[in-house]
N, C-alpha and C. Protein backbone atom coordinates (compact mmCIF):
# COMPACT_ATOMS: atom_id res chain seq x y z
N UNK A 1 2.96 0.70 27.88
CA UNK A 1 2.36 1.71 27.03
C UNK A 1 3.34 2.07 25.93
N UNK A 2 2.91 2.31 24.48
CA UNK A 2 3.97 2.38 23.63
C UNK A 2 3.96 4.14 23.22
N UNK A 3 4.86 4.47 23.01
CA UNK A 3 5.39 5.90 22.44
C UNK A 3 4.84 6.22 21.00
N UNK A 4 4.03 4.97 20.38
CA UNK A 4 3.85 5.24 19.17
C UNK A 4 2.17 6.07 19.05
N UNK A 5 1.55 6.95 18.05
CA UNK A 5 0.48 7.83 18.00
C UNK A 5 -0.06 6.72 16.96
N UNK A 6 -1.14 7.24 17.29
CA UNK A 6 -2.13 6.84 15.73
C UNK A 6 -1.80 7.54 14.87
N UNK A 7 -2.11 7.27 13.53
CA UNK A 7 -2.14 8.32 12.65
C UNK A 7 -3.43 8.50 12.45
N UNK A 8 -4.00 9.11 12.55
CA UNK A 8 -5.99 9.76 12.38
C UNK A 8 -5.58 10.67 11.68
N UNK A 9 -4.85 11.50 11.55
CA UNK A 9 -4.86 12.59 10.86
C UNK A 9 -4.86 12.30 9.75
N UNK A 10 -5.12 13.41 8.57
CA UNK A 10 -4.63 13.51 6.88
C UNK A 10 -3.48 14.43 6.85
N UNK A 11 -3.53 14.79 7.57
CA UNK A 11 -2.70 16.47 7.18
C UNK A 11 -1.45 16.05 8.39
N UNK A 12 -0.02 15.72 8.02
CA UNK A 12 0.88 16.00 9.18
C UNK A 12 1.56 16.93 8.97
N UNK A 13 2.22 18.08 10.04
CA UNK A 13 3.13 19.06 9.59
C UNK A 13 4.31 17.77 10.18
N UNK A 14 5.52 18.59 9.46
CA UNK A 14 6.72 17.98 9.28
C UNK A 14 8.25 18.61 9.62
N UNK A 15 9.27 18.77 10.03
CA UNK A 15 9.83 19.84 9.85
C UNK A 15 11.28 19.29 9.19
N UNK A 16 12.30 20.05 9.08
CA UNK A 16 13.14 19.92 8.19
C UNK A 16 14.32 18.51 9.06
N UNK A 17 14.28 18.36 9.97
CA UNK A 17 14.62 16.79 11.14
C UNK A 17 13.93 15.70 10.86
N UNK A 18 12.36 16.09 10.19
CA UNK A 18 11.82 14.33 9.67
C UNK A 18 12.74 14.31 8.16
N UNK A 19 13.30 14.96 7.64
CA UNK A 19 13.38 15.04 5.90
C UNK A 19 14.54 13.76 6.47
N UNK A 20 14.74 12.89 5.17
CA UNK A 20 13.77 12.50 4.32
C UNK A 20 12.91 11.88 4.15
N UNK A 21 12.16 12.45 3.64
CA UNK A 21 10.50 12.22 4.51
C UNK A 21 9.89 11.22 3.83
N UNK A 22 9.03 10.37 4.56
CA UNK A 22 8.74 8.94 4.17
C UNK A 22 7.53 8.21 4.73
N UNK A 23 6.48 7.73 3.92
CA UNK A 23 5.16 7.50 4.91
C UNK A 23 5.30 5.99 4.83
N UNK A 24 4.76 5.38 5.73
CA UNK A 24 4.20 5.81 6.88
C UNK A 24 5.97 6.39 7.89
N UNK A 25 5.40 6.91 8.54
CA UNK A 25 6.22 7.84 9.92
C UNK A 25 7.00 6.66 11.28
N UNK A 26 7.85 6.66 11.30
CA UNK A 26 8.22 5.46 12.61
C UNK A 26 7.36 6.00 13.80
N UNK A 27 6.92 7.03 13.81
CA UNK A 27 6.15 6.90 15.38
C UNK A 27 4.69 6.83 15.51
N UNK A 28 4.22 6.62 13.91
CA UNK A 28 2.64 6.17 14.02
C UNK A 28 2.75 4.88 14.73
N UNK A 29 1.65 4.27 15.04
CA UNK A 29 1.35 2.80 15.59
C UNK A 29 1.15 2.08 14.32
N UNK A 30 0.74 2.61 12.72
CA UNK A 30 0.59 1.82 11.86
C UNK A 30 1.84 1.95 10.90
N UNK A 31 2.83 2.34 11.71
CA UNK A 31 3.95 2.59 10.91
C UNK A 31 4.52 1.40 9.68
N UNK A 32 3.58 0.27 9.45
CA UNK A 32 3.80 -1.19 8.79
C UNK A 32 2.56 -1.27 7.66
N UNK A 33 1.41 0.01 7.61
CA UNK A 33 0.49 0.07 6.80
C UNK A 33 0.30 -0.39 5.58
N UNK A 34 1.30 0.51 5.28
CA UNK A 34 1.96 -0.09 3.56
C UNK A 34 3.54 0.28 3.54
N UNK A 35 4.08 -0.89 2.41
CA UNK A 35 5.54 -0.45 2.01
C UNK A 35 5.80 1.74 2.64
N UNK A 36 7.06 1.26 2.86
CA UNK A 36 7.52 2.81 2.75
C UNK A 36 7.59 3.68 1.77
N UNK A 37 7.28 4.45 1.40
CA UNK A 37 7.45 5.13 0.48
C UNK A 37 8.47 6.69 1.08
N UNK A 38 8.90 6.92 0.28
CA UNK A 38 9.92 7.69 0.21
C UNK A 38 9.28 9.16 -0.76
N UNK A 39 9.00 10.23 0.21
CA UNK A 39 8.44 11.53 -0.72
C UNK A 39 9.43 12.76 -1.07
N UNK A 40 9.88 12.47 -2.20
CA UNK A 40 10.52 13.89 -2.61
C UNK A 40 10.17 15.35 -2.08
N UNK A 41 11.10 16.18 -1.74
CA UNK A 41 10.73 17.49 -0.85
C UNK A 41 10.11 18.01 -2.48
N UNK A 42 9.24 19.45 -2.11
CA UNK A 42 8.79 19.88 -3.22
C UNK A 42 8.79 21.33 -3.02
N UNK A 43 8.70 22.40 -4.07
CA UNK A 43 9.48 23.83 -3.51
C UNK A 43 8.00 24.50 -2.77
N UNK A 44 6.53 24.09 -2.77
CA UNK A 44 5.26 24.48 -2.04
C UNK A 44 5.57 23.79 -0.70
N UNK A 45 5.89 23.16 -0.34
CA UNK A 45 6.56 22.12 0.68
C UNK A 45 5.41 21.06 1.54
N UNK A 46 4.72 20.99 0.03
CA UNK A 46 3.64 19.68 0.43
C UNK A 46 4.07 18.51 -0.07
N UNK A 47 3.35 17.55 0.50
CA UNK A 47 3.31 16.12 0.28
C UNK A 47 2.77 15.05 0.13
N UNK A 48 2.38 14.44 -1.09
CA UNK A 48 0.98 13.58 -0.32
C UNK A 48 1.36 12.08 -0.74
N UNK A 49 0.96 11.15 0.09
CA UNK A 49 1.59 9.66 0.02
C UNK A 49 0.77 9.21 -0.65
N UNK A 50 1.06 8.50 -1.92
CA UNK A 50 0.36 8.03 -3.12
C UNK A 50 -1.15 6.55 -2.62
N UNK A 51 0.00 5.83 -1.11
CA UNK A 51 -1.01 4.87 -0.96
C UNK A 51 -1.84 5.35 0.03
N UNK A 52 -1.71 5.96 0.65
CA UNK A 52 -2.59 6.35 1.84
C UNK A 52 -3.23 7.69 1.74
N UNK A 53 -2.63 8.84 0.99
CA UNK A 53 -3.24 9.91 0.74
C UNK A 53 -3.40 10.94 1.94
N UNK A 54 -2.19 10.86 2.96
CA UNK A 54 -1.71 11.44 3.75
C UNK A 54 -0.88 12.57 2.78
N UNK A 55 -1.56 13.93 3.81
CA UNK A 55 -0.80 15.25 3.08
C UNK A 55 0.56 15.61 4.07
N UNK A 56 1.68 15.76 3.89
CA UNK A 56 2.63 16.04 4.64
C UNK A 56 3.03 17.54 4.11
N UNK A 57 3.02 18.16 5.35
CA UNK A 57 2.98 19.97 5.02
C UNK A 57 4.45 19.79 6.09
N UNK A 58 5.64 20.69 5.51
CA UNK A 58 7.11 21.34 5.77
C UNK A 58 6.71 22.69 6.37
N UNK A 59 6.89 22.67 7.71
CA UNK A 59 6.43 23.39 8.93
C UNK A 59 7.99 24.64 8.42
N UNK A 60 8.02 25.86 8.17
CA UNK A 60 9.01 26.67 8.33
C UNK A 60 9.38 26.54 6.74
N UNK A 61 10.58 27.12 6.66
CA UNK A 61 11.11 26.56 4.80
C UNK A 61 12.40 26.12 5.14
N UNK A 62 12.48 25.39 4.16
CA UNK A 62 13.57 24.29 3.47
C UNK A 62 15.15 25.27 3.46
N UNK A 63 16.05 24.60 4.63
CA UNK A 63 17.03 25.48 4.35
C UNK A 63 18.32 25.12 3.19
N UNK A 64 17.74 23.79 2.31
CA UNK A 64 18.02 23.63 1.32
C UNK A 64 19.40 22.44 1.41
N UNK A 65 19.88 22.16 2.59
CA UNK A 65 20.23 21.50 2.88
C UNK A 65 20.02 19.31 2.81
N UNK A 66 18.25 19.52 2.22
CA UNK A 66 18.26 18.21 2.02
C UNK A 66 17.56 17.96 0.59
N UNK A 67 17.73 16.88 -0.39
CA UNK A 67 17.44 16.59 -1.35
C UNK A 67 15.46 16.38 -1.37
């Protein structure tokens, strides 16, 4: 049995331990979907992945510590 989730969702929360944050996620099962992309933090602390259109929401705020 593998440790990895689907991704079904649109919406993932995230917290400041995934930064720097990057879709697809190593623990989806489609973590190979498309190239990685790499998402700049943003000061609303959303995110959305240009190929897949996954929203990544920053659970808490940014203690400013990552780029």
């Amino acid at each position: 049995m593998s440790d990895r989730q689907n991704n079904t969702q649109r919406v993932i929360e995230v917290t400041e331990n995934d930064l720097p944050l990057h879709c697809p996620m190593p623990q989806h099962a489609d973590w190979n979907a498309h190239p990685r992309v790499y998402l700049p933090s943003s000061r609303a602390g959303k995110r959305f992945c240009p190929y897949c259109g996954t929203l990544y929401r920053l659970k808490g705020k940014p203690s400013g510590g990552h780029h």
